[in-house]
N, C-alpha and C. Protein backbone atom coordinates (compact mmCIF):
# COMPACT_ATOMS: atom_id res chain seq x y z
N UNK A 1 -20.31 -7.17 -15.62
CA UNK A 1 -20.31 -6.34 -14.41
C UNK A 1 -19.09 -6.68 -13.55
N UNK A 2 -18.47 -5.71 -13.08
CA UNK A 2 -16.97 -5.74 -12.21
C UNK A 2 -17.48 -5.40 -10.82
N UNK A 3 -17.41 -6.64 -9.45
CA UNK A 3 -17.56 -5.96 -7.97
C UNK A 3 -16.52 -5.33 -8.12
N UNK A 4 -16.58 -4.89 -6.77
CA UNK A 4 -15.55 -3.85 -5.97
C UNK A 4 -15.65 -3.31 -4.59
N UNK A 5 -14.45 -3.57 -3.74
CA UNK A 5 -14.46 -3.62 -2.55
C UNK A 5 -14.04 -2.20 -2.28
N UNK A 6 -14.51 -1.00 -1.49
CA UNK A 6 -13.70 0.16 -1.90
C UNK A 6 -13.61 0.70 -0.80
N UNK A 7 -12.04 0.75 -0.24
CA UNK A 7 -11.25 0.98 0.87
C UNK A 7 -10.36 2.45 1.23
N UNK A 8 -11.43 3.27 1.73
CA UNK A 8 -10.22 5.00 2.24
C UNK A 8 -10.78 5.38 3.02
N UNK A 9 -10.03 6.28 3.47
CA UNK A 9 -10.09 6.55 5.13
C UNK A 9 -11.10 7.94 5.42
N UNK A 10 -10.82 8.27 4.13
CA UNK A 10 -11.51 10.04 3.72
C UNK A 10 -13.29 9.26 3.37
N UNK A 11 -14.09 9.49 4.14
CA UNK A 11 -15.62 9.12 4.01
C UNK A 11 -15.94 9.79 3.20
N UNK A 12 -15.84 11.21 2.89
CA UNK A 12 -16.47 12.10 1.65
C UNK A 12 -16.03 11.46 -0.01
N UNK A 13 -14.66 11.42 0.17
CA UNK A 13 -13.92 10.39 -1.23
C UNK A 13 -14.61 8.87 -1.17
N UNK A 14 -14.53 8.71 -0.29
CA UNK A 14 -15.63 7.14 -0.95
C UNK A 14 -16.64 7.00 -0.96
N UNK A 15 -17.27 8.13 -0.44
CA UNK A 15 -19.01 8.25 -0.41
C UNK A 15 -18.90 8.11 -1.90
N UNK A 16 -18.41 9.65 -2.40
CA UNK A 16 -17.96 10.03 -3.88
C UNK A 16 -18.00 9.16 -5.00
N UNK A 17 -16.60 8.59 -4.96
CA UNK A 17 -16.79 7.45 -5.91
C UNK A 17 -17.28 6.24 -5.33
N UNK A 18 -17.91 5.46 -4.43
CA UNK A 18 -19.09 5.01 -4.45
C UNK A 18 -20.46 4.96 -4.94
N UNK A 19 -20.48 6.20 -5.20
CA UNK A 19 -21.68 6.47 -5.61
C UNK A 19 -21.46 6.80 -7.26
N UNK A 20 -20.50 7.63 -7.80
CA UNK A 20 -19.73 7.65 -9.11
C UNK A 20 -19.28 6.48 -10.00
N UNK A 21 -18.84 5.80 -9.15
CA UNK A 21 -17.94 4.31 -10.10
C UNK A 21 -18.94 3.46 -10.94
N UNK A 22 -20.30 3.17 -10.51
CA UNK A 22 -21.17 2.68 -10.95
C UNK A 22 -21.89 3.39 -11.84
N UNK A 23 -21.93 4.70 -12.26
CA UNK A 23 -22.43 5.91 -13.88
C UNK A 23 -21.09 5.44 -14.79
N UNK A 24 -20.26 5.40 -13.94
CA UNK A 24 -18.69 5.65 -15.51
C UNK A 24 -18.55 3.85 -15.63
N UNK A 25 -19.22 3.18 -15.49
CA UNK A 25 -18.62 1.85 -16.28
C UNK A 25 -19.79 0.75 -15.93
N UNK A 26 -19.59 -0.57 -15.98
CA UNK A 26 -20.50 -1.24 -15.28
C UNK A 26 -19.69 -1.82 -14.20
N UNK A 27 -20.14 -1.20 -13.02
CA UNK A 27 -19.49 -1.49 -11.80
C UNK A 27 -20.40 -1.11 -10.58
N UNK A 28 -20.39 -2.73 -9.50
CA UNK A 28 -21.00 -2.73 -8.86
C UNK A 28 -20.22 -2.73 -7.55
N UNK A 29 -20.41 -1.92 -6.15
CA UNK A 29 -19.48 -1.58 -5.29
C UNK A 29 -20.53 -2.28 -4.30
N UNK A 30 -19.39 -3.43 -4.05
CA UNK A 30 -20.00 -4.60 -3.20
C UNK A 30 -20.03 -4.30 -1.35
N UNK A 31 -18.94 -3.45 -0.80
CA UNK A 31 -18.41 -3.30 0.28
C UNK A 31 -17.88 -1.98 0.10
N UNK A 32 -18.02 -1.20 1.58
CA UNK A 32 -16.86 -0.18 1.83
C UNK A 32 -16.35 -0.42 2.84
N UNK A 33 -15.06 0.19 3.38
CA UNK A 33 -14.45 0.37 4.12
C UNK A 33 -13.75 1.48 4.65
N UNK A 34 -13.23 1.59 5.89
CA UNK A 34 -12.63 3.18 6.04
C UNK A 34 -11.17 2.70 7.07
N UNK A 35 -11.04 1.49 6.83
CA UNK A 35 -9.17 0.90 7.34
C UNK A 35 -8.74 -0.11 6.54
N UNK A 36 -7.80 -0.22 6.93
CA UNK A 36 -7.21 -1.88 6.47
C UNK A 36 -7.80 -2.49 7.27
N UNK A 37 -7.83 -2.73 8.63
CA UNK A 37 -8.36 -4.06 8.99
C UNK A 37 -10.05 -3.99 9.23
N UNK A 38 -10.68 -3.18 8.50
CA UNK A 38 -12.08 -3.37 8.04
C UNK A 38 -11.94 -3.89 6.33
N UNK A 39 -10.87 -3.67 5.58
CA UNK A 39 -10.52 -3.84 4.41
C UNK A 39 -10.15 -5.05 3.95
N UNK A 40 -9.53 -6.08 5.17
CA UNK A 40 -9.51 -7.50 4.83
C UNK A 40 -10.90 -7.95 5.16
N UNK A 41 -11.50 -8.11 6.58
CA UNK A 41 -13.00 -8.52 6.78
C UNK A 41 -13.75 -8.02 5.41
N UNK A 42 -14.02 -7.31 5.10
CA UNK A 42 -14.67 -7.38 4.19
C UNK A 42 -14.35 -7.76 2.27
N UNK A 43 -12.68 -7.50 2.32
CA UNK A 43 -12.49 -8.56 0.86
C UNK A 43 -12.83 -9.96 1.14
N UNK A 44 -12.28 -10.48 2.24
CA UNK A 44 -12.04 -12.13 2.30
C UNK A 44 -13.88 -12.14 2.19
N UNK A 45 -14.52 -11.28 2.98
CA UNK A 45 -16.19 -12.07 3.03
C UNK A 45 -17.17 -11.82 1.77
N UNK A 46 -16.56 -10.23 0.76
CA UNK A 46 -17.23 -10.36 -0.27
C UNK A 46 -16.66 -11.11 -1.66
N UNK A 47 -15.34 -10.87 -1.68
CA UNK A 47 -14.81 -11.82 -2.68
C UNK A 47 -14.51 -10.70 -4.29
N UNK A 48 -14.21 -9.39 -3.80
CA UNK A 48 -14.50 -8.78 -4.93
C UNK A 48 -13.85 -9.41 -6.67
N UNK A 49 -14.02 -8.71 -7.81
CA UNK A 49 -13.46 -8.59 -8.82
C UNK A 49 -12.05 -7.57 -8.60
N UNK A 50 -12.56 -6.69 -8.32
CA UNK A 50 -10.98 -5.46 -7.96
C UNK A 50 -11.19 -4.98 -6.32
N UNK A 51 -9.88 -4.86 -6.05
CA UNK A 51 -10.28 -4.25 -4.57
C UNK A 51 -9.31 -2.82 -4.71
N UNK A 52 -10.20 -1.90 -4.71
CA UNK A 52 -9.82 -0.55 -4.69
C UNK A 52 -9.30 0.29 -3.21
N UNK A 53 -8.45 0.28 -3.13
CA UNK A 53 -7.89 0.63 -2.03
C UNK A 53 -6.77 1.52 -1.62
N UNK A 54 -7.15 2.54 -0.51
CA UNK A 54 -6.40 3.42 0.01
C UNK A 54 -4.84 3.00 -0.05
N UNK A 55 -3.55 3.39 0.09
CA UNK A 55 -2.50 3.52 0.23
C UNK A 55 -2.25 3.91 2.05
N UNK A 56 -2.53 5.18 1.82
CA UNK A 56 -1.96 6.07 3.39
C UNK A 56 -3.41 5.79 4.23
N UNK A 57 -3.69 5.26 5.18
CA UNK A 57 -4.25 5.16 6.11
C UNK A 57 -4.41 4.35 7.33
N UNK A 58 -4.62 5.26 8.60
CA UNK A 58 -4.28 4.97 10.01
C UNK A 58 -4.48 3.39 10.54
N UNK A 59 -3.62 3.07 10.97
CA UNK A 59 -3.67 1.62 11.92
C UNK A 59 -3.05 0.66 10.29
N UNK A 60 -3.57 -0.39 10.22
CA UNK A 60 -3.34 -1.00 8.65
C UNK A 60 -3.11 -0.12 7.54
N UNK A 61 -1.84 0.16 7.35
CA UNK A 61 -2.38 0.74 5.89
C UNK A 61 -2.54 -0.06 4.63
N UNK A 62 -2.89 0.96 3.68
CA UNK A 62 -3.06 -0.04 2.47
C UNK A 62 -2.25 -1.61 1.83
N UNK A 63 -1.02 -0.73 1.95
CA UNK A 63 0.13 -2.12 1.67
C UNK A 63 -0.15 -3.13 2.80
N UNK A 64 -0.31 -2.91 4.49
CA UNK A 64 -0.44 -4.03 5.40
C UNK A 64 -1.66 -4.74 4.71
N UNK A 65 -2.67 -4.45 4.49
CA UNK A 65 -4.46 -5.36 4.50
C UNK A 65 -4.08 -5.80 3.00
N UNK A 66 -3.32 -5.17 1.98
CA UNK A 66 -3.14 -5.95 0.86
C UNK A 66 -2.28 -7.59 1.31
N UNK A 67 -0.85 -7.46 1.73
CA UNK A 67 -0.16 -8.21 2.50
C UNK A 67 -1.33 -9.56 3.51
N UNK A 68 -2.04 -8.75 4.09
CA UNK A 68 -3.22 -10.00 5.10
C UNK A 68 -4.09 -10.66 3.81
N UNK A 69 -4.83 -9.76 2.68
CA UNK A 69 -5.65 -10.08 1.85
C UNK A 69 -5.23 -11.36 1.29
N UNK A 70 -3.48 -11.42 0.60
CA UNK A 70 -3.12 -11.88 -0.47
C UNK A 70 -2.81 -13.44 0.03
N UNK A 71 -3.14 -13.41 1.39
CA UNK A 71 -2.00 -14.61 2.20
C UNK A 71 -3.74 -15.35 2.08
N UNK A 72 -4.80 -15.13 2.37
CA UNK A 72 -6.04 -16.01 1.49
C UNK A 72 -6.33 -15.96 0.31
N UNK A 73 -6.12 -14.93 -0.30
CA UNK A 73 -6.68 -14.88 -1.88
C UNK A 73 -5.52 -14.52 -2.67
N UNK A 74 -4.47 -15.13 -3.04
CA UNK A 74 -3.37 -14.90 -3.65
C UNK A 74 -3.99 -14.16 -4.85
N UNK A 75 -4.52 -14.51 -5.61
CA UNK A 75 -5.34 -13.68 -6.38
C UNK A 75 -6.31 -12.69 -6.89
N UNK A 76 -6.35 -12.28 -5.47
CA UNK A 76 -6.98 -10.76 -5.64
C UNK A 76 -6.47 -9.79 -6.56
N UNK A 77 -6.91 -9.30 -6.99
CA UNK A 77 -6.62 -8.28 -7.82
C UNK A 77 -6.59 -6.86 -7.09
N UNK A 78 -6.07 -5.60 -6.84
CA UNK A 78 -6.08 -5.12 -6.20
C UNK A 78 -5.21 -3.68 -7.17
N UNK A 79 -6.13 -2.41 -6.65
CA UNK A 79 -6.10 -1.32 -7.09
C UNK A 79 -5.72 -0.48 -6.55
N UNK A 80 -4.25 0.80 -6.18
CA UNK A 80 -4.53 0.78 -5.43
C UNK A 80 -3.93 2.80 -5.50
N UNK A 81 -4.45 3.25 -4.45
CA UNK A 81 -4.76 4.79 -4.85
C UNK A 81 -3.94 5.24 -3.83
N UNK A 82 -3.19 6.60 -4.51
CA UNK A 82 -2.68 7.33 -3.91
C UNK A 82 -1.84 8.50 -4.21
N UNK A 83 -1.53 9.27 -2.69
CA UNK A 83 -0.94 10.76 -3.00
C UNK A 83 0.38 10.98 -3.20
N UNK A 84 1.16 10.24 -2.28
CA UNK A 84 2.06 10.15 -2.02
C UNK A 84 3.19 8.50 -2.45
N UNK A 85 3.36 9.00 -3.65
CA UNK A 85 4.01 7.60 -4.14
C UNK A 85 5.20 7.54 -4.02
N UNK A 86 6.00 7.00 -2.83
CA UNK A 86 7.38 6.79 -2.75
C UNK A 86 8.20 6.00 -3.28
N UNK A 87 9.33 5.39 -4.15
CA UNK A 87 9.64 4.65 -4.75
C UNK A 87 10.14 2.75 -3.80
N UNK A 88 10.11 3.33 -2.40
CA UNK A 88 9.93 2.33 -1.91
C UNK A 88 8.29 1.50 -1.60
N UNK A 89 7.66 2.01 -1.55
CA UNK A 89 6.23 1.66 -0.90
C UNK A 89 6.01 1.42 -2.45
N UNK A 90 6.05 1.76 -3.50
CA UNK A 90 5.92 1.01 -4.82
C UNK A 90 6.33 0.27 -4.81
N UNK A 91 7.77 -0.46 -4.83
CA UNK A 91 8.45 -1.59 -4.98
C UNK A 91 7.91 -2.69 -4.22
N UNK A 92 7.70 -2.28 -2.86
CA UNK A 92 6.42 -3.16 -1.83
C UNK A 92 5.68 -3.87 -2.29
N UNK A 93 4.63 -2.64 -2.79
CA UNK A 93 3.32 -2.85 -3.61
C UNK A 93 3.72 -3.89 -4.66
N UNK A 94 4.62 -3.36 -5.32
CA UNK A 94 4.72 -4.40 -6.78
C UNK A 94 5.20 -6.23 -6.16
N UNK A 95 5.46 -5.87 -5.27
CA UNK A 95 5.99 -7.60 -4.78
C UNK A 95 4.90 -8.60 -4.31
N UNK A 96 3.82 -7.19 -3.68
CA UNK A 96 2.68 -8.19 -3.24
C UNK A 96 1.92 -8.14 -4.06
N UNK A 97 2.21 -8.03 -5.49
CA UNK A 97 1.43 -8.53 -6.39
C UNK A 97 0.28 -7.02 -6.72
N UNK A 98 0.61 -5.62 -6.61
CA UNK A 98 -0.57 -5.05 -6.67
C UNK A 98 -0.71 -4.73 -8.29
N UNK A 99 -1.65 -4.94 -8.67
CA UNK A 99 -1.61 -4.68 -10.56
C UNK A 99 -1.95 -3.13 -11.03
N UNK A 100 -2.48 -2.19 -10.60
CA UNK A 100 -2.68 -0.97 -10.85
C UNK A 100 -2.51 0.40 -9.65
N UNK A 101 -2.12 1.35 -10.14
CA UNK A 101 -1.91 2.58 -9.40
C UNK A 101 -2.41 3.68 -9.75
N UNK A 102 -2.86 4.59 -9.46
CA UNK A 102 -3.93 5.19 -9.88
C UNK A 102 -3.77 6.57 -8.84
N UNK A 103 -3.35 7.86 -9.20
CA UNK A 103 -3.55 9.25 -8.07
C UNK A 103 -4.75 9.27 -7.43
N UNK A 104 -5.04 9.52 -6.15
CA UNK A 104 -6.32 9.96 -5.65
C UNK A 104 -6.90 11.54 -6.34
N UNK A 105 -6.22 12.31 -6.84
CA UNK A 105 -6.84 12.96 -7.61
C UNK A 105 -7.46 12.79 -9.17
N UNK A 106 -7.61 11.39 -9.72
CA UNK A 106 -7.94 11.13 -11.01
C UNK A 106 -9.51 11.29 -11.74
N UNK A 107 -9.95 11.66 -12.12
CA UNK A 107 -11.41 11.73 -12.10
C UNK A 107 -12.10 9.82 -11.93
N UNK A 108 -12.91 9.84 -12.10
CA UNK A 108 -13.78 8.66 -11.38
C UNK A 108 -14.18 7.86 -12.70
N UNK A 109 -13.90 8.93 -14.06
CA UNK A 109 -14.27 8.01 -15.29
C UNK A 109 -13.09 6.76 -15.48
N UNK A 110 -11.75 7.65 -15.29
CA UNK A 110 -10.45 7.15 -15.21
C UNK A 110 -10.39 6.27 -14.70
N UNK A 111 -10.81 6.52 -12.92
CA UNK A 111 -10.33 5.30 -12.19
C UNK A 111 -11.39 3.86 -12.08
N UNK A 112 -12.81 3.99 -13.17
CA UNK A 112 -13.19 3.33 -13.81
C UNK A 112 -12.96 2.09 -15.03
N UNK A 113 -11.91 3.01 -15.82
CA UNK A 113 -11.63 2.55 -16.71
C UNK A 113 -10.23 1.35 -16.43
N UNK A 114 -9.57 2.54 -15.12
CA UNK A 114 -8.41 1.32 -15.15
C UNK A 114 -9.23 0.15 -14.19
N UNK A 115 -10.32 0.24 -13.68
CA UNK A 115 -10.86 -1.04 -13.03
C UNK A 115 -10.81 -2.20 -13.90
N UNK A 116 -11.68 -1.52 -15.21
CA UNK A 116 -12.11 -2.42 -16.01
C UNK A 116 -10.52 -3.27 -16.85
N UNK A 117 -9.56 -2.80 -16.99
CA UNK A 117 -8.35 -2.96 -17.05
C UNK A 117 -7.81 -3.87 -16.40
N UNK A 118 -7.51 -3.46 -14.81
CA UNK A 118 -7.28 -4.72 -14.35
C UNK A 118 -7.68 -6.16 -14.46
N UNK A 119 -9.55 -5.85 -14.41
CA UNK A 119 -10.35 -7.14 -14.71
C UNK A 119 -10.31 -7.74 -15.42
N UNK A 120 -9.51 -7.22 -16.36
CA UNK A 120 -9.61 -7.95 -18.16
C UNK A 120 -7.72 -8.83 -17.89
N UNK A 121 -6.74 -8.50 -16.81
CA UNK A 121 -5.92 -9.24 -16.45
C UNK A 121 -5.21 -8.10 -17.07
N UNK A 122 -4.62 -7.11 -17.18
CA UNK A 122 -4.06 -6.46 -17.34
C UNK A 122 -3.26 -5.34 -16.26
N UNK A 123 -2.48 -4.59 -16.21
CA UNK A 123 -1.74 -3.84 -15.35
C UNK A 123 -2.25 -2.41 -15.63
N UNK A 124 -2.11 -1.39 -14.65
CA UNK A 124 -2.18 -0.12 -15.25
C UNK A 124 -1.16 0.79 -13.83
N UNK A 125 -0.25 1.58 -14.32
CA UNK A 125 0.25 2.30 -13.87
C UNK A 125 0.39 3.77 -14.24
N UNK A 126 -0.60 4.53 -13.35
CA UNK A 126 -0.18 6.06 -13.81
C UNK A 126 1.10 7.09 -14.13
N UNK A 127 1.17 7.59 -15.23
CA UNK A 127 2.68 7.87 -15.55
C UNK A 127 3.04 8.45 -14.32
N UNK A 128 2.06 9.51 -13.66
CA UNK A 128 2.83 10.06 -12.76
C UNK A 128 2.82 9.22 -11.44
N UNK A 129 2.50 7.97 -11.26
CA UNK A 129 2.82 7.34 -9.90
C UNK A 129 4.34 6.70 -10.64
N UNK A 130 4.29 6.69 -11.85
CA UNK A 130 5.53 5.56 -12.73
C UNK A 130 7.04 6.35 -12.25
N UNK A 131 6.87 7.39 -12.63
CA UNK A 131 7.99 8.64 -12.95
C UNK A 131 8.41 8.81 -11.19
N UNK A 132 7.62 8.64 -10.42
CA UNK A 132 8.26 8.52 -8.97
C UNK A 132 8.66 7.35 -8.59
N UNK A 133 8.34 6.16 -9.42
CA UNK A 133 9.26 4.73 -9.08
C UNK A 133 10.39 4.26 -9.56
N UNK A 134 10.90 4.96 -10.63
CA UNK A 134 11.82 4.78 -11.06
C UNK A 134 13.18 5.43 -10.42
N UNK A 135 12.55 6.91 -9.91
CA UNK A 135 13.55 7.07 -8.73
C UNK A 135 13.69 6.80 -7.57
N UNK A 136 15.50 5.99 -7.91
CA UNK A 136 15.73 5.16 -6.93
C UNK A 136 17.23 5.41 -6.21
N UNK A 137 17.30 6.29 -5.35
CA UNK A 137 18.90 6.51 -5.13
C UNK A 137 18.80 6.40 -3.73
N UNK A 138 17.65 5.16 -2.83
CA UNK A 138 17.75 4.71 -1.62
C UNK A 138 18.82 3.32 -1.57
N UNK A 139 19.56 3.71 -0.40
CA UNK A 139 20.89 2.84 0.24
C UNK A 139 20.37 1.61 0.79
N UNK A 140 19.14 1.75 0.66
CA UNK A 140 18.84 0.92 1.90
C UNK A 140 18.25 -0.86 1.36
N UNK A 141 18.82 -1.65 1.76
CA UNK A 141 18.32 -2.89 1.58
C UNK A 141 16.66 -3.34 1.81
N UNK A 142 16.48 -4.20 1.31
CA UNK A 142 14.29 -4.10 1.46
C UNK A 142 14.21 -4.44 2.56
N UNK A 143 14.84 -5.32 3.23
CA UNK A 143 14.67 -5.45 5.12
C UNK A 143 14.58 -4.22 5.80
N UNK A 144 16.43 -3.60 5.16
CA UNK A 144 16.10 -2.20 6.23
C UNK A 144 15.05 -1.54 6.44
N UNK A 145 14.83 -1.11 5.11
CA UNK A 145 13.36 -0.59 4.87
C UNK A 145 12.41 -1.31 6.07
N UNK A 146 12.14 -2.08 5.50
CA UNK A 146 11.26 -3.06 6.52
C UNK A 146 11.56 -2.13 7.71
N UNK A 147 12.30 -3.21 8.92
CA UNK A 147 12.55 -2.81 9.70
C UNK A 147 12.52 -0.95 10.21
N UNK A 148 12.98 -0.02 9.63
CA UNK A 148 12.74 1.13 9.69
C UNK A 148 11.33 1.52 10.01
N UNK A 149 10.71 0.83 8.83
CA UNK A 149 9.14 1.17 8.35
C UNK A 149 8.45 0.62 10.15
N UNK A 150 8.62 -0.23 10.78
CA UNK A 150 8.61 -0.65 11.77
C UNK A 150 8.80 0.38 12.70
N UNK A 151 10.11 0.81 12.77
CA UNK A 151 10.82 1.68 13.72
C UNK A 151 9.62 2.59 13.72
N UNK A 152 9.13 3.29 12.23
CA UNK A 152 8.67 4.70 12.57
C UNK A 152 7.29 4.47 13.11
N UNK A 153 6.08 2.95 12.81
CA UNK A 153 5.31 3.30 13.57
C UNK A 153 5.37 3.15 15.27
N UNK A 154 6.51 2.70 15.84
CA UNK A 154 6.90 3.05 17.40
C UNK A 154 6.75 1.30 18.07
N UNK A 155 7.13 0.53 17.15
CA UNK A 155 7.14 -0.47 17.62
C UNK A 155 8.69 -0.85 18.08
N UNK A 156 8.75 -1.73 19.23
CA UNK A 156 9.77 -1.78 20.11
C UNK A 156 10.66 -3.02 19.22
N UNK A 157 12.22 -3.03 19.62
CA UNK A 157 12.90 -4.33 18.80
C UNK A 157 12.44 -5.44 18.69
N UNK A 158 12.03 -5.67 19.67
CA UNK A 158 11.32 -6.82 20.08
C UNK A 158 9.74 -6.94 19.25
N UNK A 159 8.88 -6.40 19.21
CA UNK A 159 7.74 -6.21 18.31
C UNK A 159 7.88 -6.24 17.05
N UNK A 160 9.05 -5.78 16.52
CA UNK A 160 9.78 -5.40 15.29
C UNK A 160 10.06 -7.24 14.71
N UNK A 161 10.23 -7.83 15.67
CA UNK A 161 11.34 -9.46 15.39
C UNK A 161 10.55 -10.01 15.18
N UNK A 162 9.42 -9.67 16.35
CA UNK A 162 7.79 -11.04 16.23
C UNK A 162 7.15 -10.65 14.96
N UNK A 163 7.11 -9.12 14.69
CA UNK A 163 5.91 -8.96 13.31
C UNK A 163 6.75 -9.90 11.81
N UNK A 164 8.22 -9.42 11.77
CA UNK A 164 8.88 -9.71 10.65
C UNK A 164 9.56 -10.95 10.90
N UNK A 165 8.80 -11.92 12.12
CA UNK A 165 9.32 -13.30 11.70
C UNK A 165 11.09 -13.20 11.88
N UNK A 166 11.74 -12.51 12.43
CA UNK A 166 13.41 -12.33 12.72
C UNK A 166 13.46 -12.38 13.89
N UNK A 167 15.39 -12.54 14.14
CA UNK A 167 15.82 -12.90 15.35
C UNK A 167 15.80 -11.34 16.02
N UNK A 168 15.68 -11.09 17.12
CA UNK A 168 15.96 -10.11 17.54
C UNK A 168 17.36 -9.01 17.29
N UNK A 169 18.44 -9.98 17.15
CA UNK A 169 19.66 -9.68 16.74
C UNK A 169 19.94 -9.26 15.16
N UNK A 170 19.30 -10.04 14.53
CA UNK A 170 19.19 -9.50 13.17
C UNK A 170 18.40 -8.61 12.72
N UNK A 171 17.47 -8.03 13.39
CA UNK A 171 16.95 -6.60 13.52
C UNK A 171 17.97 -5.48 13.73
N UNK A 172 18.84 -5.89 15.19
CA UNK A 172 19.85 -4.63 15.49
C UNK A 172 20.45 -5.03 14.60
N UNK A 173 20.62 -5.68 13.79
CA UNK A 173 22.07 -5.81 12.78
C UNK A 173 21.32 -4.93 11.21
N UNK A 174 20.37 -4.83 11.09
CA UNK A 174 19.36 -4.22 10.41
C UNK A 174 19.45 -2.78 10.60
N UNK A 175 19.15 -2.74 11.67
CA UNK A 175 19.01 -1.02 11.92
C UNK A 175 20.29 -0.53 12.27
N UNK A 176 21.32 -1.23 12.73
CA UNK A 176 22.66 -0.78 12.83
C UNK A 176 23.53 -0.12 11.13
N UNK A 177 22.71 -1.22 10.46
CA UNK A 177 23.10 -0.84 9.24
C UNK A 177 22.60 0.60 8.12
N UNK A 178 21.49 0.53 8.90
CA UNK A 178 20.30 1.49 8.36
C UNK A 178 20.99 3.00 8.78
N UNK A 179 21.78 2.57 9.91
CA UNK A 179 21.67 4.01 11.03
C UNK A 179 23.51 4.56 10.26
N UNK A 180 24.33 3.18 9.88
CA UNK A 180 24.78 3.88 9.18
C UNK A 180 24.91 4.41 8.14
N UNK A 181 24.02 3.73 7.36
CA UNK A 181 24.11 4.46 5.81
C UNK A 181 23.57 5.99 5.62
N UNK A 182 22.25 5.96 7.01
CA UNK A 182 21.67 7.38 7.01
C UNK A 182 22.90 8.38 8.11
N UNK A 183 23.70 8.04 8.38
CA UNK A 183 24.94 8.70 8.88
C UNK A 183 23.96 9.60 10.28
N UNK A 184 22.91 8.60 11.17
CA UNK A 184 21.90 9.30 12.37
C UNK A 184 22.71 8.23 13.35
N UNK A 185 21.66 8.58 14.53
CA UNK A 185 23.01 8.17 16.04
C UNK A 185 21.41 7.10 16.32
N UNK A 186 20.41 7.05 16.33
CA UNK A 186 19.14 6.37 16.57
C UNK A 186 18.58 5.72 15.51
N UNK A 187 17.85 4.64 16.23
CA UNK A 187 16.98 4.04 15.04
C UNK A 187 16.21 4.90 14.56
N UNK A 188 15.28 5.47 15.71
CA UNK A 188 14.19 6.75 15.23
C UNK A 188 14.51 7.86 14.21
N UNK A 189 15.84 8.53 14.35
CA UNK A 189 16.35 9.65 13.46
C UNK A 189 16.36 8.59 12.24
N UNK A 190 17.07 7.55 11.89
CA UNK A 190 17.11 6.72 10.65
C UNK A 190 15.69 6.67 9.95
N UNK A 191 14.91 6.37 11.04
CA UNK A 191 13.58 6.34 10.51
C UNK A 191 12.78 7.56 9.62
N UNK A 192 12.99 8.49 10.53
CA UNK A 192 12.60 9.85 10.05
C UNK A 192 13.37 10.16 9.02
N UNK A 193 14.74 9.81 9.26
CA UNK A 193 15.72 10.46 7.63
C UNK A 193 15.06 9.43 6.32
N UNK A 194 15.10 8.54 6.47
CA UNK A 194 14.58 7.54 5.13
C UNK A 194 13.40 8.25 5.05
N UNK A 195 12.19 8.43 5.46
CA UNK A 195 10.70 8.83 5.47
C UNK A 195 10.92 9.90 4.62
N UNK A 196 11.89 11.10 5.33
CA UNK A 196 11.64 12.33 4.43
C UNK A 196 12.79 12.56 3.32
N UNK A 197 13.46 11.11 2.72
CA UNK A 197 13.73 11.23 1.65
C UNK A 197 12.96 10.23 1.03
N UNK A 198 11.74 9.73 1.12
CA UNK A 198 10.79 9.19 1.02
C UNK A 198 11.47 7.66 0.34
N UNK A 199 12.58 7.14 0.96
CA UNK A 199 12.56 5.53 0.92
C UNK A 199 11.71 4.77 1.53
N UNK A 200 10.60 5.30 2.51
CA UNK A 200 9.83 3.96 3.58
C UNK A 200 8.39 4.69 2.57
């Protein structure tokens, strides 16, 4: 039997496979959640086998509560779903260790099977989350990114230095750089230009 901690923001989709994941395999769904920071409280306190988890959602998203998860349980295993696969927010993912990717549109036998996958210590990547990571024709260094990714949720330079552990100065030297490669006059326009060529 495989737990599972299962983390999205959409209540009808995790009612769903909540109630689904346990017919398509032997799998028992220990916890839900509907954020990231309901998504660490409840990995760190149940301890799953896989932690199935949202990507895009409000306040923490998926990549942040993976990032909080991994800094107690380096070894979590972690699954993780989504619509919108940018080739940066993959590369993310893959650093903090996430082992499978999986579309939110996959049927529930599927995203069963790659559970059982992971659990057995194995990787699984959906061709079509694969085929969007490989394209890679962003300028931007993994800080910038960073930093940007910062910029766009409206956090100030200063907020930006304390979250990412940097000097304040090496932030503007960050986004100075960012602002020229995206050829914008603001951090914010940089932000928005990387987003909607989907580097952040």
């Amino acid at each position: 039997m495989t737990t599972v901690v299962l983390v999205d923001d959409e209540a009808l989709l995790r009612k769903a496979l909540a109630a689904l994941l346990p017919l398509e395999g032997e799998i028992t769904v220990l916890a839900e959640a509907e954020d990231g920071a309901r998504a660490v409280e409840a990995t760190l306190s149940h301890r799953p086998d896989v932690l199935v988890i949202d990507l895009e959602m409000p306040g923490i998203d998926g990549l942040g509560a993976v990032e909080r998860i991994r800094r107690e349980l380096p070894d979590q295993v972690v699954l993780m779903l989504t619509r919108h696969a940018r080739p940066g927010v993959l590369r993310k993912a893959l650093r903090l260790g996430v082992r499978g990717f999986v579309g939110k549109s996959a049927e529930p036998s599927h995203i069963a099977t790659v559970i059982a996958t992971l659990h057995e210590g194995r990787r699984w990547i959906d061709p079509e989350v694969s085929a969007l990571a490989v394209i890679d024709d962003c300028p931007l260094t993994e800080r910038e990114v960073d930093v940007l990714r910062e910029t766009g949720e409206g956090y100030s330079v200063a907020e930006i230095a304390a979250r990412l552990h940097l000097a304040e100065g090496t932030v503007r030297n960050y986004l100075s750089n960012a602002m020229s490669k995206t050829r914008t006059r603001t951090r914010h326009k940089a932000a928005r230009y990387a987003r909607e060529h989907d580097w952040l």
